[in-house]
PDB file of N, CA and C in Angstrom:
ATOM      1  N   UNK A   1      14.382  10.004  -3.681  1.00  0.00           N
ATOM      2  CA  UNK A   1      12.956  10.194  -3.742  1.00  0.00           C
ATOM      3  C   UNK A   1      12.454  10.559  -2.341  1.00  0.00           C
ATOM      4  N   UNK A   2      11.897  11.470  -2.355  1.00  0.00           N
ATOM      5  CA  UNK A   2      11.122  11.910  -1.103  1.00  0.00           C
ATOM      6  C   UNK A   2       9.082  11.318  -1.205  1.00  0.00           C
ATOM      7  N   UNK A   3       8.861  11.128   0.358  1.00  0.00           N
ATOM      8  CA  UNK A   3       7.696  11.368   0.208  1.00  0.00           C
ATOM      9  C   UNK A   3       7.307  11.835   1.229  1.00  0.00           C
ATOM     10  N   UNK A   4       5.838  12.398   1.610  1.00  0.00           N
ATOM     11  CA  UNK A   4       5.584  13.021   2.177  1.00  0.00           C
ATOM     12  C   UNK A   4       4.714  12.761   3.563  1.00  0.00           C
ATOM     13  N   UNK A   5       4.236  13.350   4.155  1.00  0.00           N
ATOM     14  CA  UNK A   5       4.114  12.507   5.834  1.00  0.00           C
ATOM     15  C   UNK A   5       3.065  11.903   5.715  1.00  0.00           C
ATOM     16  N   UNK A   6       1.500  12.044   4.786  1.00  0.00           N
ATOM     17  CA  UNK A   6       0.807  11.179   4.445  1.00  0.00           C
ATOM     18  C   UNK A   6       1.109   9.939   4.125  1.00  0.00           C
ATOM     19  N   UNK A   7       2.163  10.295   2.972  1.00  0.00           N
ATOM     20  CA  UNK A   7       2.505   8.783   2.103  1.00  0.00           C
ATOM     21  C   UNK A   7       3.242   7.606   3.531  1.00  0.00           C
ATOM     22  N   UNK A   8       4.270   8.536   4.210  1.00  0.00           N
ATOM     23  CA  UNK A   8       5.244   7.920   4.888  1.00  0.00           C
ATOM     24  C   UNK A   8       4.167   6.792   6.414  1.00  0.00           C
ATOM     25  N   UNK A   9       2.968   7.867   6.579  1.00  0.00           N
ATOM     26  CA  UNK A   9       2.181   7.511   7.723  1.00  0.00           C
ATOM     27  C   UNK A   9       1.381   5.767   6.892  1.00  0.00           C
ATOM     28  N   UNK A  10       0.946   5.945   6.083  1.00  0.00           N
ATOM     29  CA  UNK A  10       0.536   5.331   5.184  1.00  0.00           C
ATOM     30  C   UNK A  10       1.694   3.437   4.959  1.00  0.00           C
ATOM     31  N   UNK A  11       2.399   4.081   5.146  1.00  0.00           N
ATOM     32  CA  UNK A  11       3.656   2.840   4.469  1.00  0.00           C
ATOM     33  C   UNK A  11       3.698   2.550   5.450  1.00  0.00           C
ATOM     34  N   UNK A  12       4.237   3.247   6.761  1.00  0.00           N
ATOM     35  CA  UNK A  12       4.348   2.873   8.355  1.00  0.00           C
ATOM     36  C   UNK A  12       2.968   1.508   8.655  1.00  0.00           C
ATOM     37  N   UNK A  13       1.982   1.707   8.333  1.00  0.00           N
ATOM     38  CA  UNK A  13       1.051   0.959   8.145  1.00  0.00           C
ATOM     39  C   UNK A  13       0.728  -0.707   7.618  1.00  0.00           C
ATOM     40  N   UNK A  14       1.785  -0.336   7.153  1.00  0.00           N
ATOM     41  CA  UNK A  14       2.117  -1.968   5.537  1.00  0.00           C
ATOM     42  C   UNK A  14       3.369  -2.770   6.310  1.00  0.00           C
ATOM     43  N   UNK A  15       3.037  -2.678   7.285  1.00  0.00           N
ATOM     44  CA  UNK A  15       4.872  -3.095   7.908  1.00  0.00           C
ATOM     45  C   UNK A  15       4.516  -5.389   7.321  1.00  0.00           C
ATOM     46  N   UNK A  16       3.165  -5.418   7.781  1.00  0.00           N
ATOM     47  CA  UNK A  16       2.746  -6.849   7.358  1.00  0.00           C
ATOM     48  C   UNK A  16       1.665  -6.552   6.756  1.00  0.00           C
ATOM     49  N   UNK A  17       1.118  -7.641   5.767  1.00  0.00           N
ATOM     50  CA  UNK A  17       0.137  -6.996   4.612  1.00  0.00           C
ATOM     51  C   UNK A  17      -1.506  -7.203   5.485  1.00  0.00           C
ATOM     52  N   UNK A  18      -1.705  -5.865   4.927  1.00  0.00           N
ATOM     53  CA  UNK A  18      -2.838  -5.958   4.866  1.00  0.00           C
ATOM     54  C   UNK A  18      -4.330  -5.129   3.939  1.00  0.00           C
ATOM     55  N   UNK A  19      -5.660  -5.979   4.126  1.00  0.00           N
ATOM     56  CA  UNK A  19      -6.257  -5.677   3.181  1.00  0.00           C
ATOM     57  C   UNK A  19      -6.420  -4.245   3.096  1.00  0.00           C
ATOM     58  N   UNK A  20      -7.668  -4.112   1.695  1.00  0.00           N
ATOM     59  CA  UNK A  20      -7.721  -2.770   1.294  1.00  0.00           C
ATOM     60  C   UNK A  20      -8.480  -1.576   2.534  1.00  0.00           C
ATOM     61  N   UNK A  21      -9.671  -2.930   2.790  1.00  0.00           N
ATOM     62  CA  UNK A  21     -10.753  -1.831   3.679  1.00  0.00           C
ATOM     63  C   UNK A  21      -9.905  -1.667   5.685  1.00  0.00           C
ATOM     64  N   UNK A  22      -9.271  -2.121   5.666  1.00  0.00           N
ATOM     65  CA  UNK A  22      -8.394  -2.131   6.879  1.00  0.00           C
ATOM     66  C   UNK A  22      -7.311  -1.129   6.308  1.00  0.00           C
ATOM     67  N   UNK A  23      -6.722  -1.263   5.571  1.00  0.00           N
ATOM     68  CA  UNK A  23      -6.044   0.263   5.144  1.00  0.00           C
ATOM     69  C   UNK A  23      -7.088   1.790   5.345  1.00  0.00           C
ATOM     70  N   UNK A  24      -8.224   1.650   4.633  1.00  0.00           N
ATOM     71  CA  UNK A  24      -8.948   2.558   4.556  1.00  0.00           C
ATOM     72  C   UNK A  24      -9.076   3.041   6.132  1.00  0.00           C
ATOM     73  N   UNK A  25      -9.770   1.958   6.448  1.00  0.00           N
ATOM     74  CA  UNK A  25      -9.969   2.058   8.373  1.00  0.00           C
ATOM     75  C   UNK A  25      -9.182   2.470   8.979  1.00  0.00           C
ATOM     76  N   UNK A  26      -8.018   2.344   8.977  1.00  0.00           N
ATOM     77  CA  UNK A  26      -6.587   2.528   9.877  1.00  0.00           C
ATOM     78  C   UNK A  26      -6.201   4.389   9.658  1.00  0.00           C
ATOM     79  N   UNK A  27      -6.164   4.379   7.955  1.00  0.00           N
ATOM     80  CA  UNK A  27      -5.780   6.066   7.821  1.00  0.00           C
ATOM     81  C   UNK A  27      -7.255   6.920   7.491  1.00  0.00           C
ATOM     82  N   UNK A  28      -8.065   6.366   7.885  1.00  0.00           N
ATOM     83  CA  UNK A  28      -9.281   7.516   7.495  1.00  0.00           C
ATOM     84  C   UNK A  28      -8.973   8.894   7.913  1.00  0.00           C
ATOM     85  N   UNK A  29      -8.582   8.828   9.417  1.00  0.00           N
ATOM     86  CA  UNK A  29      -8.044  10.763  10.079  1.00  0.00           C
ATOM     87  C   UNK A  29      -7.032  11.010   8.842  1.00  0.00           C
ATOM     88  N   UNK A  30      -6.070  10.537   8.612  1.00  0.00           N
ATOM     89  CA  UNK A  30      -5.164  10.745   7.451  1.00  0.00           C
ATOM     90  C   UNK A  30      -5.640  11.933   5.920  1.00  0.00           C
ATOM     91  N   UNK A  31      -6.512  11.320   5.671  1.00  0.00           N
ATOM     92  CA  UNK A  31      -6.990  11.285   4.183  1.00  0.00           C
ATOM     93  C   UNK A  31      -8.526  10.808   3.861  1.00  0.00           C
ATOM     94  N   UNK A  32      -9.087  11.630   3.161  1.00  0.00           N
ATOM     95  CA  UNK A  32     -10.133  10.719   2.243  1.00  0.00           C
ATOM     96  C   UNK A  32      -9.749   9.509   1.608  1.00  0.00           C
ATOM     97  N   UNK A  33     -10.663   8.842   1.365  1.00  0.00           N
ATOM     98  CA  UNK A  33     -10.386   7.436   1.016  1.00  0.00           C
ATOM     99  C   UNK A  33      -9.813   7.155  -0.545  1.00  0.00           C
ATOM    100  N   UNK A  34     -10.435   8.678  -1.400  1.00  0.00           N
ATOM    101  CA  UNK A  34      -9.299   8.769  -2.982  1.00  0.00           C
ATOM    102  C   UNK A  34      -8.552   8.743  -2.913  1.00  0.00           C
ATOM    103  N   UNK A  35      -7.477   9.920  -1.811  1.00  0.00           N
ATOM    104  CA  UNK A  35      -6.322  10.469  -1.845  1.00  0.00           C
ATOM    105  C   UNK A  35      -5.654   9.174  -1.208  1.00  0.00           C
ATOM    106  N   UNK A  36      -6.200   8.214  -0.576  1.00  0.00           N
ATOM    107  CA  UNK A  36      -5.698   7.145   0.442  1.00  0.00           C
ATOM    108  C   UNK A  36      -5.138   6.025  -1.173  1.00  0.00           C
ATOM    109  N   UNK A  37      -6.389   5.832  -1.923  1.00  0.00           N
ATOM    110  CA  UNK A  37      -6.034   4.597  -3.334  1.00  0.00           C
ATOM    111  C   UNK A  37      -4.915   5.522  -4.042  1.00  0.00           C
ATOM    112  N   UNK A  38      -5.196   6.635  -3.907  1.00  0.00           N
ATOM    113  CA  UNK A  38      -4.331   7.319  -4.910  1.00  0.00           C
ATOM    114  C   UNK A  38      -2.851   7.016  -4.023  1.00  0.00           C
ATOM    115  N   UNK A  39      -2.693   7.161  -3.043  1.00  0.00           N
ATOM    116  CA  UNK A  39      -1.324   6.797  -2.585  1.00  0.00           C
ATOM    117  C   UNK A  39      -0.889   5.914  -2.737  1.00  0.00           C
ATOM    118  N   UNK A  40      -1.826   4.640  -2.349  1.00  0.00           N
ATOM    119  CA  UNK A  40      -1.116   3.237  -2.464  1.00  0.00           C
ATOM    120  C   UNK A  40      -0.981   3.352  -3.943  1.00  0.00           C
ATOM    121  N   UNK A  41      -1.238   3.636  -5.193  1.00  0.00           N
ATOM    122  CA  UNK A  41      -1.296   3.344  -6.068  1.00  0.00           C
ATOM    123  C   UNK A  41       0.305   4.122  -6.703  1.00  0.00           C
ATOM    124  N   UNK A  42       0.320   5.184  -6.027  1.00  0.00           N
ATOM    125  CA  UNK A  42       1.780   5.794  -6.025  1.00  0.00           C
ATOM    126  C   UNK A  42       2.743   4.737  -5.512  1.00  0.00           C
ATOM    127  N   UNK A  43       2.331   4.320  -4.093  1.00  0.00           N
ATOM    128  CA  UNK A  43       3.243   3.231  -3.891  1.00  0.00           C
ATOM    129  C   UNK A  43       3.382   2.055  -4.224  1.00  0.00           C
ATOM    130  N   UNK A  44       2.704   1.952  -5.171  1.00  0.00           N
ATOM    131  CA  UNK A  44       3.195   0.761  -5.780  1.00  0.00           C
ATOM    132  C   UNK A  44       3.969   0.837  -6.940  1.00  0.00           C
ATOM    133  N   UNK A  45       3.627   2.113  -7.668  1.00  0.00           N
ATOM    134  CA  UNK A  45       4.453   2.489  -8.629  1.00  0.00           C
ATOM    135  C   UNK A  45       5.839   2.598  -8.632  1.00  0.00           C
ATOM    136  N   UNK A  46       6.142   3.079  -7.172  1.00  0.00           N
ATOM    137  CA  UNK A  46       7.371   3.402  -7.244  1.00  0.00           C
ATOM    138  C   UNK A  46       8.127   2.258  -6.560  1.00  0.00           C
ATOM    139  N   UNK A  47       7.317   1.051  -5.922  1.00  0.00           N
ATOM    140  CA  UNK A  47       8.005  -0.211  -5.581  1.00  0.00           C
ATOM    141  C   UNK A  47       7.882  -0.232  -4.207  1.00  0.00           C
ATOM    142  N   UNK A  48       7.068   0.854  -3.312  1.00  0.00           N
ATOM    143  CA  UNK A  48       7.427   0.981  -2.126  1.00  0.00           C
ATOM    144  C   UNK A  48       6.738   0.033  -1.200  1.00  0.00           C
ATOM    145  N   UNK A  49       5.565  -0.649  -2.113  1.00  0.00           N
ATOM    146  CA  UNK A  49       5.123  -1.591  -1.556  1.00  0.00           C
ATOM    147  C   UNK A  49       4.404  -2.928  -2.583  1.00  0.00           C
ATOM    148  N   UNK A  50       4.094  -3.825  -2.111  1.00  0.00           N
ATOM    149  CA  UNK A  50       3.208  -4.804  -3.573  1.00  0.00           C
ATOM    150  C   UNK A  50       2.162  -5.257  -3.079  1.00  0.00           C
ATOM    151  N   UNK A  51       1.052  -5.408  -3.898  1.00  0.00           N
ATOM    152  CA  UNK A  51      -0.075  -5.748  -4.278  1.00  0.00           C
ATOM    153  C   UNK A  51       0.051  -7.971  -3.936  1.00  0.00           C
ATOM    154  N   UNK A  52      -0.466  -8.055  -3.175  1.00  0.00           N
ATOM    155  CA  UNK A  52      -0.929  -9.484  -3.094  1.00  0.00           C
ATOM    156  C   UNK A  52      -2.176  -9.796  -2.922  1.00  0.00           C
ATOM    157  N   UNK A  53      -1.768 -10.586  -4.316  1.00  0.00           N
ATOM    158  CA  UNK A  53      -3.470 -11.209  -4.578  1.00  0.00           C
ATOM    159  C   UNK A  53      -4.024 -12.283  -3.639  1.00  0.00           C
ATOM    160  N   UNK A  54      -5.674 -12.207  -3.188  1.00  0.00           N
ATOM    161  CA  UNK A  54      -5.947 -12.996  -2.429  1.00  0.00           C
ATOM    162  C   UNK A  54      -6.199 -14.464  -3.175  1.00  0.00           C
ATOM    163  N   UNK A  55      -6.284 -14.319  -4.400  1.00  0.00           N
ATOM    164  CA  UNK A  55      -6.827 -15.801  -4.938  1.00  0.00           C
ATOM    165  C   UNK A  55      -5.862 -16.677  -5.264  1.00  0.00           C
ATOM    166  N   UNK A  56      -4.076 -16.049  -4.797  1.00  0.00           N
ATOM    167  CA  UNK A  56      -2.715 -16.469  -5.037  1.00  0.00           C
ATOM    168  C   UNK A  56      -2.262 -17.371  -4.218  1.00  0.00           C
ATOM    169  N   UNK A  57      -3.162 -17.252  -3.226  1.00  0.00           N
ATOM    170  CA  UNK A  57      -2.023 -17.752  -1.840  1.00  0.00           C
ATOM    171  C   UNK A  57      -0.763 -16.923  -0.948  1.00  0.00           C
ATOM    172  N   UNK A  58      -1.323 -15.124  -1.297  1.00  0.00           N
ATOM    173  CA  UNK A  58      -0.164 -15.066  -1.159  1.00  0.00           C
ATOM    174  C   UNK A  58       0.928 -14.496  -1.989  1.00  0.00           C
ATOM    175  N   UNK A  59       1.046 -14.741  -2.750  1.00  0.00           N
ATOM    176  CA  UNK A  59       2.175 -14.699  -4.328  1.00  0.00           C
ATOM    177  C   UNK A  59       1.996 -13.231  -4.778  1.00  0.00           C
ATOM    178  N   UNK A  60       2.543 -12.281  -4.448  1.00  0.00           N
ATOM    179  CA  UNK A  60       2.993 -11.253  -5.626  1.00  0.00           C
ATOM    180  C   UNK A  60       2.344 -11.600  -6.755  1.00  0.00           C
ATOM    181  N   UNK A  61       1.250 -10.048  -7.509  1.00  0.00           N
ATOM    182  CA  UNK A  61       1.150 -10.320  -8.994  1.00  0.00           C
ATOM    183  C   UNK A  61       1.582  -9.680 -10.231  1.00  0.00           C
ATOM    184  N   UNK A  62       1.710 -10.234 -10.956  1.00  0.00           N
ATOM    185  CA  UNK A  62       2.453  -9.274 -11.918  1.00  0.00           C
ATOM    186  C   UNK A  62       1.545  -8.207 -12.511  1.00  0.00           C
ATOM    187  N   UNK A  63      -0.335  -8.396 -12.838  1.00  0.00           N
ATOM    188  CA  UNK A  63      -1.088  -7.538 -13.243  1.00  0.00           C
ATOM    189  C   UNK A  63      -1.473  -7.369 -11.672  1.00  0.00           C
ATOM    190  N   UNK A  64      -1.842  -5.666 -11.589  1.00  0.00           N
ATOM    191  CA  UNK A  64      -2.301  -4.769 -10.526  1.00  0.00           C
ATOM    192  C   UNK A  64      -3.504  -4.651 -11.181  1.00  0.00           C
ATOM    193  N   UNK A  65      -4.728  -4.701 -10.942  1.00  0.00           N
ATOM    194  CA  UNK A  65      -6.375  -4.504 -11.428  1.00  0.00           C
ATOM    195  C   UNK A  65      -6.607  -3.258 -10.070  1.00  0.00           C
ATOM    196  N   UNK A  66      -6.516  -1.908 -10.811  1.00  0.00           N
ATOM    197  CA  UNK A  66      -6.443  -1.103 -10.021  1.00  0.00           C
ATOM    198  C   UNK A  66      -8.179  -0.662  -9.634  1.00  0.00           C
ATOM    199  N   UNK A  67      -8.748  -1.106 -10.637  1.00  0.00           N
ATOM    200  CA  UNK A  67     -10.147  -1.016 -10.769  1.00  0.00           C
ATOM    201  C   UNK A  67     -11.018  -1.542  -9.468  1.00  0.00           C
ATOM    202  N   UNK A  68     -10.008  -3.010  -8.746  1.00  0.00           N
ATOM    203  CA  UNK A  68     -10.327  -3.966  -7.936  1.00  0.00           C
ATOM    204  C   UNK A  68      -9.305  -3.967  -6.733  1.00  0.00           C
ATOM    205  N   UNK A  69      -9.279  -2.515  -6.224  1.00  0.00           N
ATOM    206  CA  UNK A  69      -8.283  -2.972  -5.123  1.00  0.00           C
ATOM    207  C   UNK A  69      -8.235  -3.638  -3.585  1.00  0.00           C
ATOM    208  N   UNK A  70      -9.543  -3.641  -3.445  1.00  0.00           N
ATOM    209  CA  UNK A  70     -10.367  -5.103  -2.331  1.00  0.00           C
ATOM    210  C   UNK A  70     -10.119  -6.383  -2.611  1.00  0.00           C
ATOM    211  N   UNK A  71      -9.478  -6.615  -3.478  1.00  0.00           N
ATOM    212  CA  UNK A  71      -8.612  -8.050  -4.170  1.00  0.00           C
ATOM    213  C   UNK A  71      -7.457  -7.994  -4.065  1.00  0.00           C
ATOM    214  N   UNK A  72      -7.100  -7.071  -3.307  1.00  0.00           N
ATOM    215  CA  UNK A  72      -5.810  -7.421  -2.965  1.00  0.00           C
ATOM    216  C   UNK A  72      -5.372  -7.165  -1.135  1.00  0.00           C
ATOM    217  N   UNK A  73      -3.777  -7.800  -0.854  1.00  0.00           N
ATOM    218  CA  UNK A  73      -3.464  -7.128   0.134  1.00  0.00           C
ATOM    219  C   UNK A  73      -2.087  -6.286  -0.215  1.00  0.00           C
ATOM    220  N   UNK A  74      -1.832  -5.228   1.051  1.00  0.00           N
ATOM    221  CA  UNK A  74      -0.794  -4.663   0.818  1.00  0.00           C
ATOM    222  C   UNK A  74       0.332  -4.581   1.513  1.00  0.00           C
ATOM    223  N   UNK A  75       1.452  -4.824   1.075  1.00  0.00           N
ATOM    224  CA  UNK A  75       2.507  -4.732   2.290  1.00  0.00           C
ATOM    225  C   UNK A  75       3.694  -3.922   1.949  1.00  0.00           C
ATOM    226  N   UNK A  76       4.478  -3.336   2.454  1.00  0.00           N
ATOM    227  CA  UNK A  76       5.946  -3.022   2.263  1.00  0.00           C
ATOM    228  C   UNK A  76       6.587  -3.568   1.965  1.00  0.00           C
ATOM    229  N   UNK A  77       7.768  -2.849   0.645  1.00  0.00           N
ATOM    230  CA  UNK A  77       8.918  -3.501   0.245  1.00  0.00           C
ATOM    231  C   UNK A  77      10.284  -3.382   1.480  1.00  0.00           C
ATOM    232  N   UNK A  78      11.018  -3.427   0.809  1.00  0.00           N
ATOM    233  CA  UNK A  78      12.730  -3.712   1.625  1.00  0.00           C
ATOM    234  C   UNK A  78      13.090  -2.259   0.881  1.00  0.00           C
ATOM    235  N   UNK A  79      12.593  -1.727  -0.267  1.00  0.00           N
ATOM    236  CA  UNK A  79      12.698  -0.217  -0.530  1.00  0.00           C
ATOM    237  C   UNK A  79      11.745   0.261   0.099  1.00  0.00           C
ATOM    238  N   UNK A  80      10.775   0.267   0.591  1.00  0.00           N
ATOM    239  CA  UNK A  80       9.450   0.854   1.434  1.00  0.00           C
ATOM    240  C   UNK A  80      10.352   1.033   2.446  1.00  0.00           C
ATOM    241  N   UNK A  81      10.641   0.435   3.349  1.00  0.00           N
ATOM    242  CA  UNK A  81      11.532   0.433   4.664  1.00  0.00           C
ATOM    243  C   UNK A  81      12.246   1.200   4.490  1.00  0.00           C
ATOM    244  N   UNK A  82      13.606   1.221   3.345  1.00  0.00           N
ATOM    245  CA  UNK A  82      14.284   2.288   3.117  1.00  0.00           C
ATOM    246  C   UNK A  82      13.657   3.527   3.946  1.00  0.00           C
ATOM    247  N   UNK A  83      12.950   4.016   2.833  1.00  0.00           N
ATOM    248  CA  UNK A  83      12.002   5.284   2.818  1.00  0.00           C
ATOM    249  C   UNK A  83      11.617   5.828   4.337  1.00  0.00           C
ATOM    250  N   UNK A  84      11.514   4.845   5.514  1.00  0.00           N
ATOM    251  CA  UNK A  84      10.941   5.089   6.384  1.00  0.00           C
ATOM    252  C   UNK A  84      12.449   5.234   7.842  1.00  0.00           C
ATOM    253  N   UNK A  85      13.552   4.876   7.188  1.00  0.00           N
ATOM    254  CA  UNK A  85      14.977   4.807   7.679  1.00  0.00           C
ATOM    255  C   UNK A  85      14.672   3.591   8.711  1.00  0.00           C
ATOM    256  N   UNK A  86      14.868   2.781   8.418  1.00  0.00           N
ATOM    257  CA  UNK A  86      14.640   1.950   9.703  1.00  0.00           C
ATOM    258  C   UNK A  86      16.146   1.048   9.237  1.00  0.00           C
TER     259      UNK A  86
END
């Protein structure tokens, strides 16, 4: 699987989780802020990173409420890393 230097700049980002509007903040030069949900939302699909809920403690969730993504934080997987060759 390839991705592309948005997505990759993007993941580089998730190295420790963090929230939605600090994502937004960090890649705004990057991307509009659609194309920004629309990525993470790719990356989560494909595992490259997970969704942690704030009302968890913490904990990985099994439902993603994509509707609500300020309820969550985001971080990189151990396949995210892959992706980035480290």
């Amino acid at each position: 699987m390839e991705i592309d230097e948005t997505e990759k700049a993007i993941l580089q980002k998730l190295i420790f989780a963090e929230s939605y509007e600090n994502i937004l903040n960090d890649c705004k030069e990057l991307a509009p802020v659609n194309v920004i949900s629309d990525i993470l939302k790719f990356l989560l699909h494909h595992k490259l990173i997970v969704a942690i809920t704030l009302e968890n403690e913490g904990k990985t969730g099994f439902f993603f409420d994509s509707d609500n993504m300020t309820g969550y934080q985001y971080r990189i997987t151990a396949k995210g890393l892959k992706q980035l060759n480290f």
